[in-house]
Each structure stands twice: as structure tokens, then as C-alpha cells.
N, C-alpha and C. Protein backbone atom coordinates (compact mmCIF):
# COMPACT_ATOMS: atom_id res chain seq x y z
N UNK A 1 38.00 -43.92 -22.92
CA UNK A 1 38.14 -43.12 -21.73
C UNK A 1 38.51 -41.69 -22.10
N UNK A 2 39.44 -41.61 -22.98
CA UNK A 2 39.37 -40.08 -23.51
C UNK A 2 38.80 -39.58 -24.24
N UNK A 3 37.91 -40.30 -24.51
CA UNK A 3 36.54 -39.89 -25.40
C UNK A 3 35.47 -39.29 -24.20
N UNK A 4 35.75 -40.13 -23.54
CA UNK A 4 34.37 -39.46 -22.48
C UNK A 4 35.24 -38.40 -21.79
N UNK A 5 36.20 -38.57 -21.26
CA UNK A 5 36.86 -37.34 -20.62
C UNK A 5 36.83 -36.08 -21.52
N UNK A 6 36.94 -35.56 -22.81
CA UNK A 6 37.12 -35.10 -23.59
C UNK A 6 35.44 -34.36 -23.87
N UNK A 7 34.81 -35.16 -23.87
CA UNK A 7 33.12 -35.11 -24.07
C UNK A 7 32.64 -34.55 -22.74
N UNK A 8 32.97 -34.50 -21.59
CA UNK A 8 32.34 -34.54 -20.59
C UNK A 8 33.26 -32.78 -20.63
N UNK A 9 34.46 -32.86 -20.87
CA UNK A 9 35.30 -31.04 -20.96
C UNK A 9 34.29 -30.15 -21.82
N UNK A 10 33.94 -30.69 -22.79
CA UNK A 10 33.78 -30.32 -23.65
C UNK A 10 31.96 -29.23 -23.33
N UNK A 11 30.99 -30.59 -23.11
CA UNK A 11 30.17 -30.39 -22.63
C UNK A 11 30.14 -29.18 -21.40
N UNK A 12 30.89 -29.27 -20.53
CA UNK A 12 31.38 -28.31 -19.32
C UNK A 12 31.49 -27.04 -19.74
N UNK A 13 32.03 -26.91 -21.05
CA UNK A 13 32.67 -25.70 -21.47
C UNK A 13 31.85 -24.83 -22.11
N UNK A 14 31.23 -26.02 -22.90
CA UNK A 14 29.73 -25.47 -23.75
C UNK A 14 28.74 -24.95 -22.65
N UNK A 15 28.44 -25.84 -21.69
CA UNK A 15 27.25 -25.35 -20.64
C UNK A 15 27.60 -24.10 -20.10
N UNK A 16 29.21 -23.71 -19.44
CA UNK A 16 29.29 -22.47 -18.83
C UNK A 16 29.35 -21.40 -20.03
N UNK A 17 29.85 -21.29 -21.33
CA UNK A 17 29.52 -20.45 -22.22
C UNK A 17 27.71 -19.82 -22.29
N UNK A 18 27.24 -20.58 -22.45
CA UNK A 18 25.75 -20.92 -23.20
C UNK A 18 24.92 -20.09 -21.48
N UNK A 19 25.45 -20.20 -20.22
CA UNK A 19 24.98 -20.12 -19.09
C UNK A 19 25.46 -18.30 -18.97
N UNK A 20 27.11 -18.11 -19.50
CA UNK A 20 27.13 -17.09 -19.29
C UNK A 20 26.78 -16.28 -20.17
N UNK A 21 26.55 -16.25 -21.46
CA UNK A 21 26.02 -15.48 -22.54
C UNK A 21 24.20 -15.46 -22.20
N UNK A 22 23.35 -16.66 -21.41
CA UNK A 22 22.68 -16.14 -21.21
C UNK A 22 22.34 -15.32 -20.19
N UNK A 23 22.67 -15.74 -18.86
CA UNK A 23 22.68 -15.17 -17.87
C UNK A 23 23.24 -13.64 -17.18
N UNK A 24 24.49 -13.27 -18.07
CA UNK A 24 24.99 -12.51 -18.16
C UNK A 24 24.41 -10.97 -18.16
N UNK A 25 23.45 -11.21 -19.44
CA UNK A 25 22.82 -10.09 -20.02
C UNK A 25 21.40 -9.76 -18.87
N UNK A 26 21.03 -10.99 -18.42
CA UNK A 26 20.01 -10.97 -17.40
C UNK A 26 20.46 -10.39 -16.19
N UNK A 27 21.36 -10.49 -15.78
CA UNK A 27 22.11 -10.18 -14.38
C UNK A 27 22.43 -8.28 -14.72
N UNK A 28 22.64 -8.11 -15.80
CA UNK A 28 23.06 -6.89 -16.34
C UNK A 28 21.85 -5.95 -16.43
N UNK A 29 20.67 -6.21 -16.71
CA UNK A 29 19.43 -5.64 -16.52
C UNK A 29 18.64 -5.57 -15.54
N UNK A 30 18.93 -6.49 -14.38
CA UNK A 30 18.69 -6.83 -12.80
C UNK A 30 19.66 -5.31 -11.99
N UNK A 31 20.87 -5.21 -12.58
CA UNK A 31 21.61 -4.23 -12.05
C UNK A 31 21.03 -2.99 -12.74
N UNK A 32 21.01 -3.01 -13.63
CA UNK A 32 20.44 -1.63 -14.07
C UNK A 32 19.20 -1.08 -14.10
N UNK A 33 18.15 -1.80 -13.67
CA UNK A 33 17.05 -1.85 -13.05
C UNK A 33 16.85 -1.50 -11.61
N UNK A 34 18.14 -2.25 -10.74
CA UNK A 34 18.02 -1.61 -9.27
C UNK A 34 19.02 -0.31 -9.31
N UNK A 35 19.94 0.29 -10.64
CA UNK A 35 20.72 1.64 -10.28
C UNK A 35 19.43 2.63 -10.49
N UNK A 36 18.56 1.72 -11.31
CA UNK A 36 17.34 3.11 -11.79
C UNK A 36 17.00 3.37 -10.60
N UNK A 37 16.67 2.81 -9.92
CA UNK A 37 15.58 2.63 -8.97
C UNK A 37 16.26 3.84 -7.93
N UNK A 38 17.65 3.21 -7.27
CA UNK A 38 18.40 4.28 -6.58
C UNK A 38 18.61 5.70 -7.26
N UNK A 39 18.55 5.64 -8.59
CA UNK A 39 18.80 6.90 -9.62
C UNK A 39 17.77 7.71 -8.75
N UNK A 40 16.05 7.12 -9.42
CA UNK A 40 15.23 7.93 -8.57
C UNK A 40 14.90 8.74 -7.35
N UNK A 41 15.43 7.16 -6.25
CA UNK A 41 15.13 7.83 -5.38
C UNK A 41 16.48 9.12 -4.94
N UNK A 42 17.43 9.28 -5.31
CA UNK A 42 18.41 9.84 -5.35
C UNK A 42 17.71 11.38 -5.75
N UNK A 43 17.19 11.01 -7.03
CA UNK A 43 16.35 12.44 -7.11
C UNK A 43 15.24 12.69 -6.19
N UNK A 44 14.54 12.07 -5.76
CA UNK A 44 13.13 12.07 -4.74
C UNK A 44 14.33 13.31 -3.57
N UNK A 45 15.29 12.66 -3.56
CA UNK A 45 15.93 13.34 -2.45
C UNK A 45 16.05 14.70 -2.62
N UNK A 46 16.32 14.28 -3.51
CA UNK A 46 17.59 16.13 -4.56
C UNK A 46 15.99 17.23 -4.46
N UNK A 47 14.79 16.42 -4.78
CA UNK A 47 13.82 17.68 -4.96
C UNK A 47 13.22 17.65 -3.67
N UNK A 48 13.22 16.94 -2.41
CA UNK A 48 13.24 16.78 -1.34
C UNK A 48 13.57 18.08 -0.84
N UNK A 49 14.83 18.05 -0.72
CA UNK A 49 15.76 19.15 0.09
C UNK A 49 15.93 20.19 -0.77
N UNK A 50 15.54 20.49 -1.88
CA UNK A 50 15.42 21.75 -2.95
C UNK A 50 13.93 22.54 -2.35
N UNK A 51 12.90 21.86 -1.67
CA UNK A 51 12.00 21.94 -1.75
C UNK A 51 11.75 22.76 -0.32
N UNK A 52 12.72 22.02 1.23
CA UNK A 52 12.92 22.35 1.84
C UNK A 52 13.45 23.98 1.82
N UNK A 53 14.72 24.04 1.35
CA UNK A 53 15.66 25.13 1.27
C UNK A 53 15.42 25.97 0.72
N UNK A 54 14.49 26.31 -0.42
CA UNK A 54 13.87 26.89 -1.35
C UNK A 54 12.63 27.18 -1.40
N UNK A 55 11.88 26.48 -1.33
CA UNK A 55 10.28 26.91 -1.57
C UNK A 55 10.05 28.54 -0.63
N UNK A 56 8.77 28.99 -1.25
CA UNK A 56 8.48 30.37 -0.79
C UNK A 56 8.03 30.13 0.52
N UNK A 57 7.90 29.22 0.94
CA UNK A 57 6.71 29.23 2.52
C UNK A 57 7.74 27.96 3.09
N UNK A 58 7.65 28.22 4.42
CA UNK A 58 8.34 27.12 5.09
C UNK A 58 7.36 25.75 4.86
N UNK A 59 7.82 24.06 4.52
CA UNK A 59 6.95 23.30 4.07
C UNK A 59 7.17 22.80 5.86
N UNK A 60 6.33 21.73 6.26
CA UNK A 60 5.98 20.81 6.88
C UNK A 60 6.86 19.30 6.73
N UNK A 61 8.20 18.92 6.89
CA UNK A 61 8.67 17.93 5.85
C UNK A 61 7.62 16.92 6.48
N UNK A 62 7.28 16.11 7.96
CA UNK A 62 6.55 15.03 7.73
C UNK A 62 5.22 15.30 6.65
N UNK A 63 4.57 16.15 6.59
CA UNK A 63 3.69 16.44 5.98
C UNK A 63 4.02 16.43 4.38
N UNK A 64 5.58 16.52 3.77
CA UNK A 64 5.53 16.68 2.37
C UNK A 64 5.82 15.08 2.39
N UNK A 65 6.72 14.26 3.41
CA UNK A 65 6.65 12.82 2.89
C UNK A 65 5.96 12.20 2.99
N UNK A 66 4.56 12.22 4.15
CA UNK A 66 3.51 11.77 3.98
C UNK A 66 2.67 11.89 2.72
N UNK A 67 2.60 13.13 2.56
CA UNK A 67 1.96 13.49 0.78
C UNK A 67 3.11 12.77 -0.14
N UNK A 68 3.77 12.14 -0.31
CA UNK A 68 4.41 11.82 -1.30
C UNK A 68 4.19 9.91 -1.28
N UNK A 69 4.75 9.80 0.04
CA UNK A 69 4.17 8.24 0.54
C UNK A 69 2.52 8.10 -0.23
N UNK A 70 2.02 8.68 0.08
CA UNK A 70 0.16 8.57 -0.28
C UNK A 70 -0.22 8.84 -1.62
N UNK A 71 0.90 9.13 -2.40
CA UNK A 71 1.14 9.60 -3.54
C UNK A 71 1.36 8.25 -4.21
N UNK A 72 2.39 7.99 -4.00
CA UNK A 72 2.54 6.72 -4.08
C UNK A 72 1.46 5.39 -4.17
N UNK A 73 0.78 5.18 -3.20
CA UNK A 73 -0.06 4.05 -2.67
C UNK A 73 -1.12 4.38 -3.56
N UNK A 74 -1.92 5.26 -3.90
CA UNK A 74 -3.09 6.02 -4.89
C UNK A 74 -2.68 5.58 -6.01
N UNK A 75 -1.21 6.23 -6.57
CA UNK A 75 -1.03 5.71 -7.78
C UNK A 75 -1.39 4.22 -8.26
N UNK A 76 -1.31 3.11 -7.00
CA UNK A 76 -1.01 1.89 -7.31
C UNK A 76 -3.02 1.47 -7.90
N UNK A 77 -3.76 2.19 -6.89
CA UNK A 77 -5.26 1.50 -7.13
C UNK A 77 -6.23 2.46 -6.74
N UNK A 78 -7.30 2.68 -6.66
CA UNK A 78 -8.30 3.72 -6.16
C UNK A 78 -8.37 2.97 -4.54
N UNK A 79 -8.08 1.80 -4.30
CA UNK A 79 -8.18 1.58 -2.55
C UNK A 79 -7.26 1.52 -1.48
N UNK A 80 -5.58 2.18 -2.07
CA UNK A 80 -4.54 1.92 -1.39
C UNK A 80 -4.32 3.21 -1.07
N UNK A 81 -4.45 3.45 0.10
CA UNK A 81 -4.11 4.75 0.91
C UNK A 81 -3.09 4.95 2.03
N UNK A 82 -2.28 5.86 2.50
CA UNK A 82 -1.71 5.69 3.32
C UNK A 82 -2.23 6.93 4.87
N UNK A 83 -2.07 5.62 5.72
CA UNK A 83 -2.42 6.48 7.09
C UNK A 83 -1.90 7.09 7.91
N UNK A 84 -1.55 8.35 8.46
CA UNK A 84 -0.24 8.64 9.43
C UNK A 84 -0.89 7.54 10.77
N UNK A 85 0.42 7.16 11.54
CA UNK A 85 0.02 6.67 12.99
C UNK A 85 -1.13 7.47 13.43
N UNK A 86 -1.12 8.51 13.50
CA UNK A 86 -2.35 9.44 14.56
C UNK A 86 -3.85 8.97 13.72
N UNK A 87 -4.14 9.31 12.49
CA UNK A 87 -5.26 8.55 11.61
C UNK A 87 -5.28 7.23 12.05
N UNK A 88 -4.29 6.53 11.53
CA UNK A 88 -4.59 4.89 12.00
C UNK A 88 -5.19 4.32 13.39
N UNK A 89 -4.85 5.55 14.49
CA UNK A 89 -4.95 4.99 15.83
C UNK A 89 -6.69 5.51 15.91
N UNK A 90 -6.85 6.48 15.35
CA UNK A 90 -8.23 6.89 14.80
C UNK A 90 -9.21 6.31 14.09
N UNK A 91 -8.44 5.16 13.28
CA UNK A 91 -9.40 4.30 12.50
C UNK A 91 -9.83 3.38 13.67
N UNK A 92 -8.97 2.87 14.38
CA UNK A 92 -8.69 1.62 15.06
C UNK A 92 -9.86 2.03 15.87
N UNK A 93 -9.75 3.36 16.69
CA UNK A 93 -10.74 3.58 17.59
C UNK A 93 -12.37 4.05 17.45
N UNK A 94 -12.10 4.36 16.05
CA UNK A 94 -13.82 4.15 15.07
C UNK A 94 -14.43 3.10 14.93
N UNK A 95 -13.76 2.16 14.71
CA UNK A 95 -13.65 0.94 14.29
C UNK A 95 -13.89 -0.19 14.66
N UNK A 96 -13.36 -0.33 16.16
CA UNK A 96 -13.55 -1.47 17.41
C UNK A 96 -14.27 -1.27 18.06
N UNK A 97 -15.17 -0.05 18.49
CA UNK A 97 -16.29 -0.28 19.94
C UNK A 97 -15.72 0.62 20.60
N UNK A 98 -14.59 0.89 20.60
CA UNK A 98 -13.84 1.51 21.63
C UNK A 98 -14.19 3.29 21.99
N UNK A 99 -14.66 3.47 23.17
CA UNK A 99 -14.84 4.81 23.23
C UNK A 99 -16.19 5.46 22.48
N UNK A 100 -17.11 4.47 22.38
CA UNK A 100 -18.37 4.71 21.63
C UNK A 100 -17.87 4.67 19.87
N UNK A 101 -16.84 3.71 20.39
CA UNK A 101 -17.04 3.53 18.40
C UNK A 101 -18.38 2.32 17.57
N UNK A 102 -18.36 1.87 16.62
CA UNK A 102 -19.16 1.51 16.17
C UNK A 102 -19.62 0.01 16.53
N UNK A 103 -18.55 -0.54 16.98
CA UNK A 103 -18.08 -2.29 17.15
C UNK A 103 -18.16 -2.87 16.05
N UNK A 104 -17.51 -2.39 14.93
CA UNK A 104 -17.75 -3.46 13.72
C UNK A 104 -16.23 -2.88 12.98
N UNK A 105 -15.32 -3.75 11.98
CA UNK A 105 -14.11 -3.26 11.56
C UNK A 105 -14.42 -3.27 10.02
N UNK A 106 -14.20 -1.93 9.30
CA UNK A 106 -14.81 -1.73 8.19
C UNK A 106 -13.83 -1.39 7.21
N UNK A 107 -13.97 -1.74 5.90
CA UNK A 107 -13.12 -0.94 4.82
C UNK A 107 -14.27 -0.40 3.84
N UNK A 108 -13.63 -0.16 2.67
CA UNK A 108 -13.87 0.42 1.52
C UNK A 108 -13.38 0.33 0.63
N UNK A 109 -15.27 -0.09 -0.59
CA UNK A 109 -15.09 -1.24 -1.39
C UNK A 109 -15.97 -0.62 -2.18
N UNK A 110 -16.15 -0.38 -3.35
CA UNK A 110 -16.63 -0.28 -4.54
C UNK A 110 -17.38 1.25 -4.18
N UNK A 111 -16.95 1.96 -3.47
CA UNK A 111 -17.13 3.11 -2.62
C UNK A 111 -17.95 3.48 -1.48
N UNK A 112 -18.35 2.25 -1.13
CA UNK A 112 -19.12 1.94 0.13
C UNK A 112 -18.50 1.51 1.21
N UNK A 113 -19.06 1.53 2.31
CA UNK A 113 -18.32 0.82 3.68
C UNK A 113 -18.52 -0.60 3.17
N UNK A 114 -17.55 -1.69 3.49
CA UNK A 114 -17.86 -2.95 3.77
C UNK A 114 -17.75 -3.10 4.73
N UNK A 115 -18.59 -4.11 5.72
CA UNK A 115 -17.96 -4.73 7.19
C UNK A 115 -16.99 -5.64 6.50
N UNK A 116 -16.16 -5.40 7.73
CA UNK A 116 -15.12 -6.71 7.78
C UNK A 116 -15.25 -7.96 8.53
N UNK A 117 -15.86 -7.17 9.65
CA UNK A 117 -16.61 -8.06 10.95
C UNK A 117 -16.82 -7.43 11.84
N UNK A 118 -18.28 -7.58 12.43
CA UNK A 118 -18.74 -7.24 13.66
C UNK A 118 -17.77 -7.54 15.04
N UNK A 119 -17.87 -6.94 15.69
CA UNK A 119 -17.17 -7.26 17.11
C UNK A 119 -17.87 -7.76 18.20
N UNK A 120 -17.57 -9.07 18.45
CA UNK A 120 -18.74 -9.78 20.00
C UNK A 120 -18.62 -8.63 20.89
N UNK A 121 -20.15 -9.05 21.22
CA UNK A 121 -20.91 -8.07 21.94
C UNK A 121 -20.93 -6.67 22.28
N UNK A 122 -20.93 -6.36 20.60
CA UNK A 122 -21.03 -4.71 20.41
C UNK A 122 -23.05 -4.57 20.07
N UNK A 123 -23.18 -3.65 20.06
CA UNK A 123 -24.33 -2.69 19.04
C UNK A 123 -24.47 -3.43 17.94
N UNK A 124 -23.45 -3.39 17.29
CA UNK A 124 -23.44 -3.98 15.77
C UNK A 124 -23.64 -5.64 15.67
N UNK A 125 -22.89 -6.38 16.31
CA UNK A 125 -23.27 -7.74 16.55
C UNK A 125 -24.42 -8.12 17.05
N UNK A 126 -25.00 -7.27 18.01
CA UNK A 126 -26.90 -7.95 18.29
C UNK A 126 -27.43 -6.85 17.66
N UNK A 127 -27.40 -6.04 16.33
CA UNK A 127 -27.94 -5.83 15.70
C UNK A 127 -27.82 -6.75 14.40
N UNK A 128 -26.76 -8.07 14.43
CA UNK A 128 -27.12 -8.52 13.40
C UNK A 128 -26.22 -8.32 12.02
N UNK A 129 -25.41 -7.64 12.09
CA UNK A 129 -24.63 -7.43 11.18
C UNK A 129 -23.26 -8.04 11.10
N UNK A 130 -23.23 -8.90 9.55
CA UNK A 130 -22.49 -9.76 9.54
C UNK A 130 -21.49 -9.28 8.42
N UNK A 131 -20.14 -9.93 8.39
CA UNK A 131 -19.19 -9.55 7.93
C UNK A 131 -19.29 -9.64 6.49
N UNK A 132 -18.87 -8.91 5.57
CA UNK A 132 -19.19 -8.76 3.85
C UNK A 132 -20.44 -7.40 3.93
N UNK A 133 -21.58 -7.34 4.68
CA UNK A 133 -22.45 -6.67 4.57
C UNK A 133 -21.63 -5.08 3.91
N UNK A 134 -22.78 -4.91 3.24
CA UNK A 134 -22.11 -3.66 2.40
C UNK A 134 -23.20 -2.13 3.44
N UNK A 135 -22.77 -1.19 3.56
CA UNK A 135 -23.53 -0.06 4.01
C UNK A 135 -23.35 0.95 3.00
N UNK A 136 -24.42 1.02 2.57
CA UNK A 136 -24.91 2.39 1.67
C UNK A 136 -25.11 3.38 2.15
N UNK A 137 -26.29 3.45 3.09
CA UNK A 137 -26.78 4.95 3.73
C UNK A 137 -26.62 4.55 4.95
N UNK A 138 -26.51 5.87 5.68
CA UNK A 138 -26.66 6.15 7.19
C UNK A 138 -27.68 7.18 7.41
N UNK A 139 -29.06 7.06 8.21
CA UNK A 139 -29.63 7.68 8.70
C UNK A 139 -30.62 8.16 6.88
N UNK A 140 -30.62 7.68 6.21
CA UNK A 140 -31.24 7.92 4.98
C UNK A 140 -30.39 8.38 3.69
N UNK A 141 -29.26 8.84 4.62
CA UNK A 141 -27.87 9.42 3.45
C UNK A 141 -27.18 8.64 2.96
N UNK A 142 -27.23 8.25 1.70
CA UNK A 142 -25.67 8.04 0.61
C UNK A 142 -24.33 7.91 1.75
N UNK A 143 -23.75 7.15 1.48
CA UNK A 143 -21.96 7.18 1.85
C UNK A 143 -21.35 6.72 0.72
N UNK A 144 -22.30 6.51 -0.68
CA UNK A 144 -21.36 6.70 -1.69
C UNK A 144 -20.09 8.02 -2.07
N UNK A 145 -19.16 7.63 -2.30
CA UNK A 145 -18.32 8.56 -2.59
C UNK A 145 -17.87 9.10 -1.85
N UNK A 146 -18.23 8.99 -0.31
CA UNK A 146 -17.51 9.63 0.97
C UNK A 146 -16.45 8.81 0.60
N UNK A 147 -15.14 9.63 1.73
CA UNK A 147 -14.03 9.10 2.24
C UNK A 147 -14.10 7.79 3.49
N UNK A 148 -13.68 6.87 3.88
CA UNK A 148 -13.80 6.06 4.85
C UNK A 148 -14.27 7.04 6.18
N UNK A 149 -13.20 7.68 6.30
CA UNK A 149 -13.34 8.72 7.37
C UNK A 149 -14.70 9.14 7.60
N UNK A 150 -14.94 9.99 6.84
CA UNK A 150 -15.97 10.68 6.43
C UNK A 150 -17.45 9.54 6.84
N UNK A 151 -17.38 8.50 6.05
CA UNK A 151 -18.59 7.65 6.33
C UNK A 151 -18.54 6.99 8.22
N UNK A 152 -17.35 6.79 8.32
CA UNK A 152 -17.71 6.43 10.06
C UNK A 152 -17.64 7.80 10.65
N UNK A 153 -17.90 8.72 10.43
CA UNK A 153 -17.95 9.99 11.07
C UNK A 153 -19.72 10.01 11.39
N UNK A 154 -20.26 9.89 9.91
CA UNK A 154 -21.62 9.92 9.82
C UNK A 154 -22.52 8.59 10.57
N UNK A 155 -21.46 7.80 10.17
CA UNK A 155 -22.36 6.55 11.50
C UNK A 155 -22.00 6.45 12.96
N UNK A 156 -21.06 7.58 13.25
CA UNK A 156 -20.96 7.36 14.45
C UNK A 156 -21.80 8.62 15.01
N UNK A 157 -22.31 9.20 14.12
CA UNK A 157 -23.75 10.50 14.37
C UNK A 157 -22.51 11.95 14.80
């Protein structure tokens, strides 16, 4: 009995050692990983309001955090962009039928429009156009290398 009591301390003592020597150092790089993180944005701030108070021309701030947000999202891939609300409500209304928009919901994909999907009983749906379809040209023109924008601008004439 005091063999196992003894064995079973023992074991206990070993496991929380062995748990905190490993864990320890892990938990320690978890923290210093999220002070970086605040480090940064701490500076994002500092050149933020340096930028404000200082620069030669009065800046725009939604306009410098939007450019910085979109800064961001680009960095991550060539297809991650960011939209202000007023653009987005602009895509939405290119996008759906709405207001002589196109009736079909589209992204951009290997620098072309993709459909995403036609919208029942638009233009685009009894013309037949089904979701994946890729659009190259409009009206005989390239929409390679346009901006999204830019290409439903041209298909919406």
C-alpha cells in the first residue's frame, strides 16, 4: 500500500514537472506572440495619428483606414479585397437585377468574371446562364484584367 501510494505521488509529481517544463515555454510564446501583435498594432496607431497631425495636406482618416484595411486583405491573395459599405451596396445592386442590374451574382476568378448564379427570372437566367460560367468578353471586349467593377460596368453597357 505504500508502495502504490508512494508510486502514484511520485508519478503525480513527475507528470506536473514534465507538463510544466513543457507547457510552460509554449504558453510563453502564445503570450509573446499576442504582445507582438498588440506591439504592432500599437504602432499602426502611433503612425496613424502622426499621420493625421503632421502630414502636409489634411488626410481623409476613413479613407487612410480603408487604404490600410485593403492593404491588408491584398497582401493576403490577388482575390481578397476590401469594400467600403457604399461599394458593397453597389456591388449588391450590379449584381442582383436590381435597378437594371444584370440578374446574375458574380466574382472574380483567374481574372475573369465568374457567375456565381443567375437570379430566377432575370435576363440572365432565360438567357441561359448557369452558375461557374466564366465571362471573358463583353460586346467583343476582353474583361481580362479589368477590376470587378470595371467588368460589370461594361456589361451593364
Amino acid at each position: 500500500m505504500k508502495r502504490f501510494f508512494l508510486a502514484s505521488v511520485t508519478g503525480v509529481m513527475l507528470g506536473a514537472v514534465v507538463t510544466t517544463q513543457v507547457a510552460g515555454p509554449l504558453l510563453a510564446q502564445e503570450a509573446d506572440r499576442k504582445a507582438s501583435v498588440y506591439e504592432q498594432l500599437d504602432l499602426f496607431g502611433d503612425i496613424f495619428e502622426r499621420i493625421r497631425a503632421q502630414y502636409v495636406e489634411e488626410v481623409d482618416e476613413a479613407e487612410l483606414i480603408e487604404a490600410a484595411i485593403n492593404g491588408m486583405l491584398t497582401s493576403l491573395d490577388p482575390h481578397s479585397s476590401f469594400l467600403s459599405p457604399d461599394d458593397a451596396a453597389d456591388m449588391r445592386v450590379q449584381t442582383r437585377g436590381e435597378f437594371g442590374g444584370l440578374g446574375i451574382e458574380v466574382t472574380q476568378e483567374e481574372g475573369f468574371v465568374k457567375v456565381v448564379s443567375p437570379i430566377d427570372d432575370t435576363p440572365a437566367d432565360q438567357a441561359g446562364i448557369e452558375a461557374g460560367d466564366f465571362i471573358t468578353h463583353v460586346d467583343g471586349e476582353s474583361v481580362l484584367g479589368l477590376g470587378l467593377d470595371q467588368a460589370v460596368e461594361m456589361m451593364r453597357g
